[in-house]
N, C-alpha and C. Protein backbone atom coordinates (compact mmCIF):
# COMPACT_ATOMS: atom_id res chain seq x y z
N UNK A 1 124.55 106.14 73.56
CA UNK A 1 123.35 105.55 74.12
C UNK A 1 123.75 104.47 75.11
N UNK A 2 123.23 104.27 76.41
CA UNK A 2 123.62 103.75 77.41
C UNK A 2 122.51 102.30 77.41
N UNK A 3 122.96 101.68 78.30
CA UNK A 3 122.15 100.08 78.63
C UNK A 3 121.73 100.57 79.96
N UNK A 4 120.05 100.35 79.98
CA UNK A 4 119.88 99.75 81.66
C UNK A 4 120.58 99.18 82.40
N UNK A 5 120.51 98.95 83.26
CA UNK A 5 121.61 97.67 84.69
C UNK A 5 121.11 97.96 85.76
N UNK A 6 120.40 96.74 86.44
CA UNK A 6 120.30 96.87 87.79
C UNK A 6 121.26 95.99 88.55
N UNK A 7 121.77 96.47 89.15
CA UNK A 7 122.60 95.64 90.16
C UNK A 7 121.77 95.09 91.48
N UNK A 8 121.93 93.45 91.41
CA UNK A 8 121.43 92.94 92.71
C UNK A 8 121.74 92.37 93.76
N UNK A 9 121.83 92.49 95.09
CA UNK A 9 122.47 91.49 96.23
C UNK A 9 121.78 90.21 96.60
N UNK A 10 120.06 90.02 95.68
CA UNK A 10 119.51 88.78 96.47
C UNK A 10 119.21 88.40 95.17
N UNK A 11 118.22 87.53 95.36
CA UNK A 11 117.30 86.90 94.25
C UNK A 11 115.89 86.58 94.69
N UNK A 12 115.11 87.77 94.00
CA UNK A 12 113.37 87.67 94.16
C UNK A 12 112.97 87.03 92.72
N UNK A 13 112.20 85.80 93.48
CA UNK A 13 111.78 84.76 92.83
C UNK A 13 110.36 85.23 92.32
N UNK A 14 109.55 85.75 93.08
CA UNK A 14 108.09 85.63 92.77
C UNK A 14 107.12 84.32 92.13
N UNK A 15 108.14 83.26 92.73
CA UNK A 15 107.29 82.18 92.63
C UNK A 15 107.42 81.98 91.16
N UNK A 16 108.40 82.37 90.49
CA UNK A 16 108.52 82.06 88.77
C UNK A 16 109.74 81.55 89.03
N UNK A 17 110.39 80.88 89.47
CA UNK A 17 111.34 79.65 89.29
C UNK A 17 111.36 78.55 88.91
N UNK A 18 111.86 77.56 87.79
CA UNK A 18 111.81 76.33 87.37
C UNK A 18 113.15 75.83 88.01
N UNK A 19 112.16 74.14 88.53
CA UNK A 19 113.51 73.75 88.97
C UNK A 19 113.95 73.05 87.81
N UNK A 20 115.63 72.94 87.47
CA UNK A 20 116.09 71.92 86.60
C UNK A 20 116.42 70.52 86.69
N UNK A 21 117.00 70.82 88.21
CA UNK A 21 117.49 69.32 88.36
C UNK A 21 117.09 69.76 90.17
N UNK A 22 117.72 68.52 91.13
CA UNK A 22 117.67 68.09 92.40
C UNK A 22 117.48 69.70 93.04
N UNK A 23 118.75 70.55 93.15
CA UNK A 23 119.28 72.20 93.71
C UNK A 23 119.27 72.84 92.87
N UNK A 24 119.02 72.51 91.67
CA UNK A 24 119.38 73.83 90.34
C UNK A 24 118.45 74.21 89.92
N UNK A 25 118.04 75.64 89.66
CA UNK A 25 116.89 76.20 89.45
C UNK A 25 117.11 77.09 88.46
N UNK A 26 116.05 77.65 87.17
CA UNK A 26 116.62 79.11 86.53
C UNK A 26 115.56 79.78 86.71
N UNK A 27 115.87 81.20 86.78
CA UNK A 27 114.28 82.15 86.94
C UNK A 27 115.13 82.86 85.54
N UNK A 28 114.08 83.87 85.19
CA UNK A 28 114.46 84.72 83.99
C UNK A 28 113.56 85.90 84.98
N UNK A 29 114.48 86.95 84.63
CA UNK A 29 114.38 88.49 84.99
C UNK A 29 113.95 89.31 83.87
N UNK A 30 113.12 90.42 83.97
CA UNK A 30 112.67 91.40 82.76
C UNK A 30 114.29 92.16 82.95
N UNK A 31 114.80 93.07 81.84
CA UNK A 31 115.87 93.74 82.06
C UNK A 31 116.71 93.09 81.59
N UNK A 32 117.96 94.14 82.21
CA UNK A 32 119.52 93.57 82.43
C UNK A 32 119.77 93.75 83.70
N UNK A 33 120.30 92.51 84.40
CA UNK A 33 120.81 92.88 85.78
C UNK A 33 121.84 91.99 86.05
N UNK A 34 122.66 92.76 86.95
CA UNK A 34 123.95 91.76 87.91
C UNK A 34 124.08 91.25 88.87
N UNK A 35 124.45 90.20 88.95
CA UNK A 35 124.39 89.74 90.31
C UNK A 35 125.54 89.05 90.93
N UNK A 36 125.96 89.14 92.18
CA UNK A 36 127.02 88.72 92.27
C UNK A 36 127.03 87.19 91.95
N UNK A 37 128.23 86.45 91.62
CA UNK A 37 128.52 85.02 90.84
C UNK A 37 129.31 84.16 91.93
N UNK A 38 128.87 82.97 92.30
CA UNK A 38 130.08 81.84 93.16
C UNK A 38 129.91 82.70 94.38
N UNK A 39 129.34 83.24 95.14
CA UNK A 39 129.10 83.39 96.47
C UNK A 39 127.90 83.71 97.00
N UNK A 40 127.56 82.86 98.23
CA UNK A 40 126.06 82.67 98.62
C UNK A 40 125.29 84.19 98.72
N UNK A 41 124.14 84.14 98.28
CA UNK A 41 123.07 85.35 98.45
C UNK A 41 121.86 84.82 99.10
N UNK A 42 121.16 85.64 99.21
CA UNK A 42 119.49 85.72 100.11
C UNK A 42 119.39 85.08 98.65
N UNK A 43 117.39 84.47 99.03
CA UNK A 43 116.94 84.17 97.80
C UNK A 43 115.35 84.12 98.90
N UNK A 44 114.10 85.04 98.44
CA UNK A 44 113.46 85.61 98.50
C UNK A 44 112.13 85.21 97.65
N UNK A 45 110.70 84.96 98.37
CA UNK A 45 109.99 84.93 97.09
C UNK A 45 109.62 86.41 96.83
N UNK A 46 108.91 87.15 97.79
CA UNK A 46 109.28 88.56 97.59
C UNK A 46 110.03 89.53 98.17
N UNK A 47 110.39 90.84 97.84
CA UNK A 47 111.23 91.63 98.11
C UNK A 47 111.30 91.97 100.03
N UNK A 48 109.64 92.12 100.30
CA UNK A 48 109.15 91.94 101.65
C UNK A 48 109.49 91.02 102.66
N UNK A 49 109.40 89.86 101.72
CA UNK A 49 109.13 87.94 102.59
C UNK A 49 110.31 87.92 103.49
N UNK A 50 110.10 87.20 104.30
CA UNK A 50 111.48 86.45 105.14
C UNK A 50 112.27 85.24 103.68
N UNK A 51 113.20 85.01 104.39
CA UNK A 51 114.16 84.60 103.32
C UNK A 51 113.68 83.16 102.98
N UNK A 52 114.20 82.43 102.12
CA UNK A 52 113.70 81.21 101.97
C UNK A 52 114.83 80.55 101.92
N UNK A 53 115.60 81.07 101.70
CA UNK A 53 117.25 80.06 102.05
C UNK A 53 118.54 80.91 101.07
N UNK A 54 119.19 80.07 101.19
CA UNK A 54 120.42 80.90 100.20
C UNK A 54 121.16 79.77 99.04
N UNK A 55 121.53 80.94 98.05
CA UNK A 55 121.60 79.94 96.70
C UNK A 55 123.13 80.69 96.31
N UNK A 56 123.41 80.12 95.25
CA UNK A 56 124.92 80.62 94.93
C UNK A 56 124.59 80.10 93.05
N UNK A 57 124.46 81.62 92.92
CA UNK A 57 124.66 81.66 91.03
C UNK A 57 125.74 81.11 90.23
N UNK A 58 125.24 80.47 89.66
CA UNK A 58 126.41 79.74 88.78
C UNK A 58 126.63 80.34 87.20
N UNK A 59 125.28 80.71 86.98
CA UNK A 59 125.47 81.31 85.40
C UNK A 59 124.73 82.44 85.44
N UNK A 60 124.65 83.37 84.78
CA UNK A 60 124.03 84.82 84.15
C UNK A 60 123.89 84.69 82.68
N UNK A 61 122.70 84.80 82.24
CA UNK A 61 122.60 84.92 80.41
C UNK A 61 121.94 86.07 80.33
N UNK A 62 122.74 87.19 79.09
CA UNK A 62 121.68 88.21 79.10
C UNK A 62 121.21 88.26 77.74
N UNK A 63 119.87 88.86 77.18
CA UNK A 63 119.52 88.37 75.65
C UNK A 63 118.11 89.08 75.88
N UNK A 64 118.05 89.57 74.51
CA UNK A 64 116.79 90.33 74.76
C UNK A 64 116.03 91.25 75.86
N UNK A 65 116.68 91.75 76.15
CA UNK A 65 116.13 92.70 77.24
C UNK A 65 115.76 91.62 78.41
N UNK A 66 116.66 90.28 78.68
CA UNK A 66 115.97 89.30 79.61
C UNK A 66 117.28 89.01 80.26
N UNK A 67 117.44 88.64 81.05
CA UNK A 67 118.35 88.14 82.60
C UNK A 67 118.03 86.75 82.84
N UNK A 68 118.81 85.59 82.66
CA UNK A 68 118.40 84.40 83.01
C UNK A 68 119.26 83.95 83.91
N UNK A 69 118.92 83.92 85.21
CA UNK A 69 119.82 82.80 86.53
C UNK A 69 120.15 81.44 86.52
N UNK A 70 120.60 81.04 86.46
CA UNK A 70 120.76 79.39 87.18
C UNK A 70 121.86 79.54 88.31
N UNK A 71 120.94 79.02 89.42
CA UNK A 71 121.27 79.07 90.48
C UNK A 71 121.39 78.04 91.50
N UNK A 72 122.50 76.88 91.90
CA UNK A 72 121.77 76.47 93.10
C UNK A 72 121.58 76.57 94.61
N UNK A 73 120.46 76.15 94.84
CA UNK A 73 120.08 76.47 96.79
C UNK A 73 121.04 75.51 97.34
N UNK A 74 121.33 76.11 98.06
CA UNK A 74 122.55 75.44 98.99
C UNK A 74 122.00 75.34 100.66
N UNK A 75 120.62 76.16 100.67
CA UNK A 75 119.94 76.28 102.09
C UNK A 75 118.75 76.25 101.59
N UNK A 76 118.10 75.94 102.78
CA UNK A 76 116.83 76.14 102.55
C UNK A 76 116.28 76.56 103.50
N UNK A 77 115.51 77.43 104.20
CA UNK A 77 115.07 78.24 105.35
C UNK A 77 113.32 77.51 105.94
N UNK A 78 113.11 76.52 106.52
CA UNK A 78 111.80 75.80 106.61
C UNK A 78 111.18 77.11 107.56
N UNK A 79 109.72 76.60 107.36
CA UNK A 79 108.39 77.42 108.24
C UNK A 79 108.15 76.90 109.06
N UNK A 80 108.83 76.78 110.66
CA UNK A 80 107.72 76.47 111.55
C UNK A 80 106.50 77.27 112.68
């Protein structure tokens, strides 16, 4: 019997991100997924959106069929 896995190159937020501290943020994902670790990615509120800046994952927790990020933004992409 096999495990789900999605493998990911960005991070879609959907606006469910807590920040922790100043740059550090965790979202929790339904699933199991991977993502690359210690090098900058897109970070997205949706899959569609223009980017909102770029973050660099520091941790992955997986538990219960759940995916938890902590991540921090290292950019931030403003709207003018």
């Amino acid at each position: 019997m096999g495990m789900p896995l999605e493998l990911n190159t960005m991070i879609v937020t959907k606006g469910k991100e807590n920040r922790l501290d100043d740059n550090l943020f965790i979202l929790e994902k339904a699933g199991y997924r991977l993502y690359p670790i210690d090098i900058p990615i897109d970070v997205r509120r949706t899959i569609e959106s223009d980017s909102s800046g770029t973050a660099i994952i520091q941790k992955l927790e997986w538990g219960k069929e759940t995916t938890t990020i902590f991540y921090q933004l290292v950019s931030l992409n403003s709207i003018n």
